[in-house]
C-alpha atoms as a PDB file:
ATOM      1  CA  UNK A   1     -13.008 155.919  26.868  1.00  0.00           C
ATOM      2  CA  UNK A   2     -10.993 152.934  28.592  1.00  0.00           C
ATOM      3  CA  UNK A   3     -11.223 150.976  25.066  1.00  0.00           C
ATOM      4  CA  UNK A   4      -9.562 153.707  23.299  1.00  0.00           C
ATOM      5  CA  UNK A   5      -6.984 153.735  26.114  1.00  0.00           C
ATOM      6  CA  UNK A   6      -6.961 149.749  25.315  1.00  0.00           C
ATOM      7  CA  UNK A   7      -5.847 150.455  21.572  1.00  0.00           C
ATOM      8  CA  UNK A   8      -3.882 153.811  22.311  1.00  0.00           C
ATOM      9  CA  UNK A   9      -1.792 151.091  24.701  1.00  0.00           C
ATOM     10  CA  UNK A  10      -1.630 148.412  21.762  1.00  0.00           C
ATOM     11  CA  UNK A  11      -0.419 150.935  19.486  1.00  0.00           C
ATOM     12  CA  UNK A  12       1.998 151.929  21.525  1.00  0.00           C
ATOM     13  CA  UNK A  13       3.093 148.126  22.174  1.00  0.00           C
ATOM     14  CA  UNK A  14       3.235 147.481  18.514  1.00  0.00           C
ATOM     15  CA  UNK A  15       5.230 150.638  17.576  1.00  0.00           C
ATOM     16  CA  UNK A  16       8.148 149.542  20.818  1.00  0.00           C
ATOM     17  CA  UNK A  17       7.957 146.062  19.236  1.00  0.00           C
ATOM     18  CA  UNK A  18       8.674 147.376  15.507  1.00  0.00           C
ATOM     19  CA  UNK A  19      11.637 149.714  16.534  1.00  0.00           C
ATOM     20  CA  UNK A  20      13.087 146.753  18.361  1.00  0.00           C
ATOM     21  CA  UNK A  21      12.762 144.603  15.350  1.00  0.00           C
ATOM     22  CA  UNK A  22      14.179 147.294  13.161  1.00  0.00           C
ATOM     23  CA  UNK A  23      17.247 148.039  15.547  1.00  0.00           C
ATOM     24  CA  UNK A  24      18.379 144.386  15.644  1.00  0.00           C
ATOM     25  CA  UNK A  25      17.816 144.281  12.159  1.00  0.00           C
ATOM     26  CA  UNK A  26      20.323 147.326  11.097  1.00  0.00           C
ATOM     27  CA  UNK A  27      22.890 145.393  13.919  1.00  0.00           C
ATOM     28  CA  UNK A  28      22.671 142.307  12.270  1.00  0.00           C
ATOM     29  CA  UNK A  29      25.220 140.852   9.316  1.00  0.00           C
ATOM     30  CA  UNK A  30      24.064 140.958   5.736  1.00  0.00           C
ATOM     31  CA  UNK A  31      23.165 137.970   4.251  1.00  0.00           C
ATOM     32  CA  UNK A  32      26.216 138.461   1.914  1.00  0.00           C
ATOM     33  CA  UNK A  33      28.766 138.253   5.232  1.00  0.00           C
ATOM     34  CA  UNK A  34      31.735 136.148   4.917  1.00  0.00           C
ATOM     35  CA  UNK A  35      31.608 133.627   7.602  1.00  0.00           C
ATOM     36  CA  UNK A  36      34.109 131.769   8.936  1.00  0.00           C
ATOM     37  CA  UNK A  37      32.526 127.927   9.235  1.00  0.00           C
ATOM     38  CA  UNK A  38      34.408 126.566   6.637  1.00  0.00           C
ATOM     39  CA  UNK A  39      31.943 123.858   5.702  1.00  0.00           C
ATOM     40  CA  UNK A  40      29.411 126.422   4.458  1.00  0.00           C
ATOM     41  CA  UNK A  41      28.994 126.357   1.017  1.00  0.00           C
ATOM     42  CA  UNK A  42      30.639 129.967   0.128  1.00  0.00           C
ATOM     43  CA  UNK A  43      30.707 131.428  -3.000  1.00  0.00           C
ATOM     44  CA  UNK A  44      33.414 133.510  -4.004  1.00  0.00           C
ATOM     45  CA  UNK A  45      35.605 130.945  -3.530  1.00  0.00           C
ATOM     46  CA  UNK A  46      37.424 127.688  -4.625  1.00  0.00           C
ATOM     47  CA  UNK A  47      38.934 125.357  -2.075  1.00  0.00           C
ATOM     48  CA  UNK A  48      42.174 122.679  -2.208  1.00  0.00           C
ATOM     49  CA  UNK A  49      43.028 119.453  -0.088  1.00  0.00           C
ATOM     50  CA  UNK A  50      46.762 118.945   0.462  1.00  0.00           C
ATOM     51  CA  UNK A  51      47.853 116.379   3.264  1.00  0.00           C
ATOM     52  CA  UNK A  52      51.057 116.547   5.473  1.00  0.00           C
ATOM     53  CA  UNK A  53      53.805 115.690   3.149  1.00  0.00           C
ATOM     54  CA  UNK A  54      57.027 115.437   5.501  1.00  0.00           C
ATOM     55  CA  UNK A  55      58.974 116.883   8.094  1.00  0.00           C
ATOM     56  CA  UNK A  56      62.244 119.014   8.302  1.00  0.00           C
ATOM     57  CA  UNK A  57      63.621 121.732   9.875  1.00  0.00           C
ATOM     58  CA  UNK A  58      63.834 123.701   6.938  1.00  0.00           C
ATOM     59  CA  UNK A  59      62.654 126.853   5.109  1.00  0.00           C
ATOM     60  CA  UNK A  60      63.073 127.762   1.936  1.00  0.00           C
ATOM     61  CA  UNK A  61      61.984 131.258   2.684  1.00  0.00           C
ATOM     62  CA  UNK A  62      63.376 132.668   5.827  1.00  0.00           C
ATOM     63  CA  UNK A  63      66.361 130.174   5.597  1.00  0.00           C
ATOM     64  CA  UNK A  64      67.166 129.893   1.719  1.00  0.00           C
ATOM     65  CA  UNK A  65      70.403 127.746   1.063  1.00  0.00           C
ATOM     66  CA  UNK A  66      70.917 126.693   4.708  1.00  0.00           C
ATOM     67  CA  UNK A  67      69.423 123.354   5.630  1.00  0.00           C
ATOM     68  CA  UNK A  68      68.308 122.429   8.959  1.00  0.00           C
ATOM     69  CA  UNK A  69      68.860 125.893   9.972  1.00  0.00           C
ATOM     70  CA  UNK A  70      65.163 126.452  11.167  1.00  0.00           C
ATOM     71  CA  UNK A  71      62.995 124.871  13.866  1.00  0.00           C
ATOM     72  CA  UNK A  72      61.069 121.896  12.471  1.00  0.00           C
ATOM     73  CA  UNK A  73      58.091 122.259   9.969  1.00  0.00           C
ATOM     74  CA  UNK A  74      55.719 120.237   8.959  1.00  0.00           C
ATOM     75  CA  UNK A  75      55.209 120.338   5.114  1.00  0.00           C
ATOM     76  CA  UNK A  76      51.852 120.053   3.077  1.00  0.00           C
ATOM     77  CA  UNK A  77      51.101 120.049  -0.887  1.00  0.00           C
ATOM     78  CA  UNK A  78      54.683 120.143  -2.613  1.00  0.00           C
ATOM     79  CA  UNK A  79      56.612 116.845  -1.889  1.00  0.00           C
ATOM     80  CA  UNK A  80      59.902 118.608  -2.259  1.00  0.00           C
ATOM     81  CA  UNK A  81      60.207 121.473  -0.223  1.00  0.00           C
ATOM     82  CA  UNK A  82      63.511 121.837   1.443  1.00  0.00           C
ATOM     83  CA  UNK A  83      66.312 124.474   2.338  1.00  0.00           C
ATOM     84  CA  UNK A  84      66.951 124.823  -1.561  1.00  0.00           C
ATOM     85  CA  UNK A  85      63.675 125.037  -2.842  1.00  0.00           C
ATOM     86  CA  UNK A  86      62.808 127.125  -5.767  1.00  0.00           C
ATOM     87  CA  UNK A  87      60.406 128.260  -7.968  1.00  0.00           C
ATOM     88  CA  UNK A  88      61.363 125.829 -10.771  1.00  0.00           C
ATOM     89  CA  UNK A  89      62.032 123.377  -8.328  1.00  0.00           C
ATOM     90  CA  UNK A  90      58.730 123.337  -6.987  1.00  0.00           C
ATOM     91  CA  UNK A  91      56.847 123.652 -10.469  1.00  0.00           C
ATOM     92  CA  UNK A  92      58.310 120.156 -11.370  1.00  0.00           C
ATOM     93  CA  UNK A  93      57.895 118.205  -8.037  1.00  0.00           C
ATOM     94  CA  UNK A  94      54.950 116.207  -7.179  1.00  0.00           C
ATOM     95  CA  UNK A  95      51.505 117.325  -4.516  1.00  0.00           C
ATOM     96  CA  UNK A  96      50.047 116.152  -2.076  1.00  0.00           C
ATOM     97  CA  UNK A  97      46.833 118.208  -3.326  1.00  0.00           C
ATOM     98  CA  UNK A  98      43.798 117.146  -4.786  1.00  0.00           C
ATOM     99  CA  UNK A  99      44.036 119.656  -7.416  1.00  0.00           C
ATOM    100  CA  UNK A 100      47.272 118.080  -9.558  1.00  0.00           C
ATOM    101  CA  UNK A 101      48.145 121.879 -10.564  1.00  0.00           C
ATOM    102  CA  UNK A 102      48.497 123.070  -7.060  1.00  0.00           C
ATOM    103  CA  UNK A 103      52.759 122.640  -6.691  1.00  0.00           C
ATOM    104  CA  UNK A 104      52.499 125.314  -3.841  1.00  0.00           C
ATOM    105  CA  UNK A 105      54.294 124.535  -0.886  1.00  0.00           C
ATOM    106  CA  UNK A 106      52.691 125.455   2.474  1.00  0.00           C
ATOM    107  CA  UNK A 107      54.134 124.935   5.781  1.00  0.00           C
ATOM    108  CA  UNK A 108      53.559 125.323   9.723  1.00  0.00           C
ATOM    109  CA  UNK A 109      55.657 124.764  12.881  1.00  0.00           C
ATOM    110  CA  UNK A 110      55.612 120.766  14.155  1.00  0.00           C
ATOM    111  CA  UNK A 111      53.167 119.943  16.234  1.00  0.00           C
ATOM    112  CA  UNK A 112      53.270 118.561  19.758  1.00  0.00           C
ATOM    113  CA  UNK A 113      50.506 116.892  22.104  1.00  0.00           C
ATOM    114  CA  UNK A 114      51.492 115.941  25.622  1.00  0.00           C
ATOM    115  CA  UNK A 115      55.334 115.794  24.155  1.00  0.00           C
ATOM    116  CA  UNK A 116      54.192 113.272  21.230  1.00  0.00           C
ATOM    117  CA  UNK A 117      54.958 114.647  17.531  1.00  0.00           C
ATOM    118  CA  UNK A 118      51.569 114.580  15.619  1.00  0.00           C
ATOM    119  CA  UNK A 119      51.015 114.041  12.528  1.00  0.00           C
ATOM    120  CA  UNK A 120      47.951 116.098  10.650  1.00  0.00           C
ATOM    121  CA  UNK A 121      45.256 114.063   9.159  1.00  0.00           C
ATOM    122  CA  UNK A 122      43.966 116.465   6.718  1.00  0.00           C
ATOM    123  CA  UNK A 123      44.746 119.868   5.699  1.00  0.00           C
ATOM    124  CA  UNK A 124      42.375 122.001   3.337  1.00  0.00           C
ATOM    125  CA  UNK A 125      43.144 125.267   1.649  1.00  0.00           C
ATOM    126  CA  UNK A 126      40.094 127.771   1.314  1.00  0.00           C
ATOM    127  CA  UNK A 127      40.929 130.859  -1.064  1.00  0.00           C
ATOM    128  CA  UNK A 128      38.020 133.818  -0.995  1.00  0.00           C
ATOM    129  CA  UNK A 129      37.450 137.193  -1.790  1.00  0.00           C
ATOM    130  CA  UNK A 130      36.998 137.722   1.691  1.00  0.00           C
ATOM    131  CA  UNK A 131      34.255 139.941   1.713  1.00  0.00           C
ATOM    132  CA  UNK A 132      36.257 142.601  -0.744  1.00  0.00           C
ATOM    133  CA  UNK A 133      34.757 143.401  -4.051  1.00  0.00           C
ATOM    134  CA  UNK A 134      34.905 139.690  -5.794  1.00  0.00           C
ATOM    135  CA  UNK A 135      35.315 141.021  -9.549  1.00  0.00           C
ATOM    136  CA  UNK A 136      38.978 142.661  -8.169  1.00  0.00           C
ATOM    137  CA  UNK A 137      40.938 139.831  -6.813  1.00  0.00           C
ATOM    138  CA  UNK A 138      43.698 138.964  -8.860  1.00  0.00           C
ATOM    139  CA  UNK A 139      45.789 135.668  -8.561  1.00  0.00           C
ATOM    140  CA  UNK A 140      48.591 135.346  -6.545  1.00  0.00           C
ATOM    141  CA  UNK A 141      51.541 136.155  -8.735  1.00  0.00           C
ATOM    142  CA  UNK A 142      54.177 133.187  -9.614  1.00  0.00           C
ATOM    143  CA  UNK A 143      56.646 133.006  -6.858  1.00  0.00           C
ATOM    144  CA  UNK A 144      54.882 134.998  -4.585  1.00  0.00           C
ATOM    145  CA  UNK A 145      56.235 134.174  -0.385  1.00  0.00           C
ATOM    146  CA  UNK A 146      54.352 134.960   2.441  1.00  0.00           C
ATOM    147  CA  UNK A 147      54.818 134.235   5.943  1.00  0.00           C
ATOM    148  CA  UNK A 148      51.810 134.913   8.649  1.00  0.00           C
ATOM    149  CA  UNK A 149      52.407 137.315  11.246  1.00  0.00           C
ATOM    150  CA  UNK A 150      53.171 135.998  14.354  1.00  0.00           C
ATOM    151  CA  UNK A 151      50.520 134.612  16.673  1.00  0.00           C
ATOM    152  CA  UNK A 152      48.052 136.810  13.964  1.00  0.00           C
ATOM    153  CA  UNK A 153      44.867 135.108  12.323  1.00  0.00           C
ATOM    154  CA  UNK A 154      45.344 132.049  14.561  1.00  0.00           C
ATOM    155  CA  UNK A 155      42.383 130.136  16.146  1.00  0.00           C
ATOM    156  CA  UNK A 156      42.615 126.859  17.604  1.00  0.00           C
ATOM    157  CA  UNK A 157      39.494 124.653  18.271  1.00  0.00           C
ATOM    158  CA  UNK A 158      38.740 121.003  19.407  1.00  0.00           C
ATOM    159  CA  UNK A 159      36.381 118.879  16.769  1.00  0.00           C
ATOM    160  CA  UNK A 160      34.796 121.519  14.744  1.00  0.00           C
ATOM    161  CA  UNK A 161      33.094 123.590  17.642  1.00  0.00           C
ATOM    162  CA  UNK A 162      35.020 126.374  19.651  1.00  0.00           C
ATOM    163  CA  UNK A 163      37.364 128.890  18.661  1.00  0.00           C
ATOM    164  CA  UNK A 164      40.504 130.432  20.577  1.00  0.00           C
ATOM    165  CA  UNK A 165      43.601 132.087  20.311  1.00  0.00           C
ATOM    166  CA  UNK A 166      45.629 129.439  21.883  1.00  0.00           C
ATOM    167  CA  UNK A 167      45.541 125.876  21.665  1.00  0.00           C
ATOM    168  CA  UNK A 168      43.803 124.058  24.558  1.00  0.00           C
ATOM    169  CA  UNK A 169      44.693 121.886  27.084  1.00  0.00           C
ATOM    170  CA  UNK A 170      42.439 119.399  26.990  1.00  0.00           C
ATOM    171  CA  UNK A 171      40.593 118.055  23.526  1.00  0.00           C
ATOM    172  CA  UNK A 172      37.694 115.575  24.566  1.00  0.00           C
ATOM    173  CA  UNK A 173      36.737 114.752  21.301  1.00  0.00           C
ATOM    174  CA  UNK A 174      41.076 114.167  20.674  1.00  0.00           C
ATOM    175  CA  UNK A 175      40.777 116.313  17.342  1.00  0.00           C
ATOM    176  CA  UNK A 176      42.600 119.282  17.005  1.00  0.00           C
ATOM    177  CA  UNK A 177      42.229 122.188  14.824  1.00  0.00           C
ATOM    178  CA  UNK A 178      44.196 125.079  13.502  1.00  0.00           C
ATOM    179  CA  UNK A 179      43.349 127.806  11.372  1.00  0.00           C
ATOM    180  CA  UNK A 180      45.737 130.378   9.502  1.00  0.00           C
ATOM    181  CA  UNK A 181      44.637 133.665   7.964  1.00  0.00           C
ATOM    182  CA  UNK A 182      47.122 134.981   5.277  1.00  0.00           C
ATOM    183  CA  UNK A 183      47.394 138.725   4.494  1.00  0.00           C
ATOM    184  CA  UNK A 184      45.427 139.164   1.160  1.00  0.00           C
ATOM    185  CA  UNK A 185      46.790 142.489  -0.297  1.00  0.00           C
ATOM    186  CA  UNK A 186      50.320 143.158  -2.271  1.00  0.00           C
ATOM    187  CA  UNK A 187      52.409 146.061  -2.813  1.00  0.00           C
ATOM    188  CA  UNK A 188      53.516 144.270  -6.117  1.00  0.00           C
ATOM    189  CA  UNK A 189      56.839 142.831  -4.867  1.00  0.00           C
ATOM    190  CA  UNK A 190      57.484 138.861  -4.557  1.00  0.00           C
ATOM    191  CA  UNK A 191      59.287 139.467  -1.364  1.00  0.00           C
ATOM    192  CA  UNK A 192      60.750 141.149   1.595  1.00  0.00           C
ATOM    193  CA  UNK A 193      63.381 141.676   3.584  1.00  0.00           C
ATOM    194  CA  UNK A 194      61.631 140.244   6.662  1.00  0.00           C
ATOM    195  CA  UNK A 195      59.288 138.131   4.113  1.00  0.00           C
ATOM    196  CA  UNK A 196      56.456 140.121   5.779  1.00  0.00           C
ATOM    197  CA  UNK A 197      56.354 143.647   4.686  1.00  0.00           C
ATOM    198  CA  UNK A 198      55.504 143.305   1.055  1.00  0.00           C
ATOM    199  CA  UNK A 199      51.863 142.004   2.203  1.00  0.00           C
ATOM    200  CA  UNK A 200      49.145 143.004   4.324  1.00  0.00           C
ATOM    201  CA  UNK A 201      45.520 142.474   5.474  1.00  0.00           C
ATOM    202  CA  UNK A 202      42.441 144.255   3.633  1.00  0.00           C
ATOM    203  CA  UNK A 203      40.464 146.173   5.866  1.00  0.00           C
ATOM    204  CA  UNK A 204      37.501 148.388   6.492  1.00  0.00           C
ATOM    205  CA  UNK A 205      37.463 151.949   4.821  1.00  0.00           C
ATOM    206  CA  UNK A 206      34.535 153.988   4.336  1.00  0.00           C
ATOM    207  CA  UNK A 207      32.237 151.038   5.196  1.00  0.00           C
ATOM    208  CA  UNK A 208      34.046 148.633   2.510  1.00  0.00           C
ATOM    209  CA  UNK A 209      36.371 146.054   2.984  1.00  0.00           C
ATOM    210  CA  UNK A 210      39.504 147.144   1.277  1.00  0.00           C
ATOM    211  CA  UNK A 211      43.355 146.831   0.384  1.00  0.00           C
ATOM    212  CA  UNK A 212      45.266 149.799   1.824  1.00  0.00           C
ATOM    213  CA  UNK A 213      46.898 152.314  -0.482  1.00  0.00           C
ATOM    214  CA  UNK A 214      50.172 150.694   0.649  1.00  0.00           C
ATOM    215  CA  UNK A 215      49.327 147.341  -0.285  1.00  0.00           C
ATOM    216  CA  UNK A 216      47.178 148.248  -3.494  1.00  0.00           C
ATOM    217  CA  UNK A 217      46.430 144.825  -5.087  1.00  0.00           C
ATOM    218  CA  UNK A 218      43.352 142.762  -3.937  1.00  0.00           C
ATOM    219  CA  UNK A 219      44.476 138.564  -3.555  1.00  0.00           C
ATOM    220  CA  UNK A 220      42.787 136.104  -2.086  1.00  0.00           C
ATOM    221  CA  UNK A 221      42.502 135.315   1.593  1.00  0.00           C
ATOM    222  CA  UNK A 222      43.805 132.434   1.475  1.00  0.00           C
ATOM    223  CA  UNK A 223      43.333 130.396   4.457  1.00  0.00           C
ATOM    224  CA  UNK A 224      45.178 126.664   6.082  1.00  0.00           C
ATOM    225  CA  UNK A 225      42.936 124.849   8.093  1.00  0.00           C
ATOM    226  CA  UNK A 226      45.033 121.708   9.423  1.00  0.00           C
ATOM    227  CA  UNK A 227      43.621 118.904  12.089  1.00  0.00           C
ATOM    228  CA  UNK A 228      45.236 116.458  14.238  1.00  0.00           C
ATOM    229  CA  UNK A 229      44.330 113.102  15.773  1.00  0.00           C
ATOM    230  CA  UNK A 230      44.801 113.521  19.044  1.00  0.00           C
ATOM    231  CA  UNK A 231      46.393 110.214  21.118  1.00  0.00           C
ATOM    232  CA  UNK A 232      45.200 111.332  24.506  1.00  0.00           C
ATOM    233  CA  UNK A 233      42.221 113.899  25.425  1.00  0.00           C
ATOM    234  CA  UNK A 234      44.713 116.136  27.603  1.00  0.00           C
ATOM    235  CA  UNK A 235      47.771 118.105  26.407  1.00  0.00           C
ATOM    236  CA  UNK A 236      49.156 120.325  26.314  1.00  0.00           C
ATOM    237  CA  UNK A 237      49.658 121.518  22.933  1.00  0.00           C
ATOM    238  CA  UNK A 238      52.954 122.580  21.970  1.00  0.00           C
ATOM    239  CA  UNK A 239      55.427 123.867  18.887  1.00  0.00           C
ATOM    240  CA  UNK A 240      58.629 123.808  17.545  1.00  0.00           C
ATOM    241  CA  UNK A 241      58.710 127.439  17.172  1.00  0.00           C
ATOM    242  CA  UNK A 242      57.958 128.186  20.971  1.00  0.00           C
ATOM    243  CA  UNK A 243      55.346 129.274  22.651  1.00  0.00           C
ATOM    244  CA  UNK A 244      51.591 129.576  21.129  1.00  0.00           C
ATOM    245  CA  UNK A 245      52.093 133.124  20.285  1.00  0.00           C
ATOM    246  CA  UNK A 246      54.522 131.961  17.614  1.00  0.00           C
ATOM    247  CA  UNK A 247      52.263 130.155  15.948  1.00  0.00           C
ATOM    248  CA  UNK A 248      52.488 131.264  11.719  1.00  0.00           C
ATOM    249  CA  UNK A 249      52.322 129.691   8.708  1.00  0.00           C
ATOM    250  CA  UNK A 250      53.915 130.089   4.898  1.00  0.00           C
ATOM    251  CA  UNK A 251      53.039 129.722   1.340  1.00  0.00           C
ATOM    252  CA  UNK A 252      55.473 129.512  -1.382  1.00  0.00           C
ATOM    253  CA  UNK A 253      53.225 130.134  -4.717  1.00  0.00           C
ATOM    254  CA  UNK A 254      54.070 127.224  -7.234  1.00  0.00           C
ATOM    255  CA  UNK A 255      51.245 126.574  -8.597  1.00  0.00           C
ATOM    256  CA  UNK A 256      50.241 125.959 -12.452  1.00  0.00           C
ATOM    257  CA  UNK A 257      50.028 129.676 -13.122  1.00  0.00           C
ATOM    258  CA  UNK A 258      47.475 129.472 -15.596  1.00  0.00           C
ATOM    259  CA  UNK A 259      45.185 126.618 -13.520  1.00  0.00           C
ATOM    260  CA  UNK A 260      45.293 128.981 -10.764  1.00  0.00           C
ATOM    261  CA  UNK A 261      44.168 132.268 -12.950  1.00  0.00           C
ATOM    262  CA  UNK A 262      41.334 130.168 -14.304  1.00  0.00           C
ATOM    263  CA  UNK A 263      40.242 129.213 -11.089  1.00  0.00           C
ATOM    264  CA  UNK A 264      40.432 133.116  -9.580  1.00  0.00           C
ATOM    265  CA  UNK A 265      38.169 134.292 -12.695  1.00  0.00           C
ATOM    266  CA  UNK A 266      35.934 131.323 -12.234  1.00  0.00           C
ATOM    267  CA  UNK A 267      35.219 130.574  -8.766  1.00  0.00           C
ATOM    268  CA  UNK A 268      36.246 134.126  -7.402  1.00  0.00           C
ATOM    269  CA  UNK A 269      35.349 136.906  -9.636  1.00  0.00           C
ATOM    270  CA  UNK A 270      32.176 135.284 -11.392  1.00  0.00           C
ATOM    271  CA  UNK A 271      30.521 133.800  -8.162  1.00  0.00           C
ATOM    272  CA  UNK A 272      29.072 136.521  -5.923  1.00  0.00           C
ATOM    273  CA  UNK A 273      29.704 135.888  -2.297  1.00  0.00           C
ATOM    274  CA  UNK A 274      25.969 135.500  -1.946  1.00  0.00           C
ATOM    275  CA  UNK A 275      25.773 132.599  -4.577  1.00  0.00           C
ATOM    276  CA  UNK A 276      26.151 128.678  -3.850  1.00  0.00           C
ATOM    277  CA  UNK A 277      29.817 128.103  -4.816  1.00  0.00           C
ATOM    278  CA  UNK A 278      30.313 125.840  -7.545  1.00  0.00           C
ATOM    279  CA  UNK A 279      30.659 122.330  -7.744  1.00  0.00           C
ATOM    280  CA  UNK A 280      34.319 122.352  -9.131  1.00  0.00           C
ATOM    281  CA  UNK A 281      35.306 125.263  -7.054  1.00  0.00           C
ATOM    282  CA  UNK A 282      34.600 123.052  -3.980  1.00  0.00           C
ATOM    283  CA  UNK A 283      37.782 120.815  -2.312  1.00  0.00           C
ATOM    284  CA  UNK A 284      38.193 117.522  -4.003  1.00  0.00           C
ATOM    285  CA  UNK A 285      37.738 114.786  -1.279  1.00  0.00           C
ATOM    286  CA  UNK A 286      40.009 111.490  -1.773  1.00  0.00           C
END
């Protein structure tokens, strides 16, 4: 009698043990997840390097025509952005980028640490399905402008470890880093009247990471992950557009049209997000 209370009370052990397992199991991410550490080896997806260009107080897309009408900016992959920048314009400038055929200009607020203007050290460009059906994303149409929300899709870190919404004080490892998240789903036009409301982000419905029926058209995340040498470990960190909360960043589409199709089809729809990505879908160091 008290060994079959021994295995009735092993039984019982075992059977607590396997609904445990099987609850943290149905909590936990697929293996297919997008994650965020952008040195993982994500497939999906084709990344760009394009350094800090130069510096203006310019933008071509909220301040077309007028120059140094905006706050200052600090300018990465096209050499020629300015006030008057166009499409054409762009097309026949020179890159910063490691991929020749990316002419896109991307842009952020000017950085400062403890009142000193910093310069970035590196800037890479990560474009992804996003965890959206892979075999849908189109390329971002010729000409296309977008401009982050506001103080949206921002994290700030120190090094590579720690993520926050604001920049922080103090940097003991005097690296900086910023990451921007760009909306990744179109309504079809090029623009809008507050260079915003023509794109949005994908989202879940139904279970499935999707495009709204607003913003129909699947693009890729495209995301701007810029560091700084830092001068001193303490800040603070500060920008020309104000406070933290306006941190944002824009993307002015000039790329090769037809290098950045090929790379869509190849590295985007024909890699599932569970394979290794690609060798030439990975950033091109210098």
């Amino acid at each position: 009698m008290d060994a079959l209370k021994v295995w009735t009370a092993l039984l019982s052990a075992v059977a607590v043990a396997t609904v445990t397992v099987l609850a943290a199991l149905g909590t936990a991410p697929a293996a297919s997840a997008v994650t965020t550490d952008d040195s993982a080896d994500h497939g999906a997806s084709f990344a760009v390097r394009c350094d800090f260009s130069h510096r203006a107080p310019d933008d071509p897309i909220a301040h077309f025509g007028h120059k140094g009408a905006a706050h200052s900016h600090d300018f990465f992959g096209n050499r020629s952005t300015n006030a008057h920048s166009g499409y054409k314009s762009l097309l026949a400038a020179g890159t910063t980028c490691t991929r020749v055929a990316d002419k896109a200009a991307y842009w952020m607020p000017t950085l400062k640490w403890n009142g000193e203007t910093i310069d970035s050290d590196r800037a890479v460009f990560y474009y992804r399905a996003g965890g959206k059906d892979h075999k849908k994303v189109k390329p971002f149409p010729a000409a296309l402008k977008v401009v982050t929300p506001y103080g949206k899709k921002v994290s700030w870190r120190c090094g590579r470890r720690g993520e926050a919404n604001r920049p922080p004080s103090r940097c003991p490892s005097r690296t900086l880093g910023v990451r921007f998240i760009f909306p990744d789903c179109s309504n079809g036009k090029l623009d809008s009247s507050n260079h915003r409301a023509h794109m949005a982000y994908s989202r879940l419905i139904d279970g499935e990471e999707r495009c709204p029926r607003s913003h129909p058209t699947s693009v890729p995340v495209l995301t701007m992950n810029v560091t700084f040498p830092l001068p001193t470990s303490r800040g603070p960190a500060r920008l020309s557009s104000g406070k933290p909360s306006t941190a944002h960043a824009d993307f002015f589409n000039s790329w090769r049209q037809g290098a950045l199709s090929h790379l869509v089809w190849r590295c985007i729809n024909n890699v599932s997000p569970s394979q290794p990505r690609p060798r030439e879908c990975k950033a091109l160091g210098r």
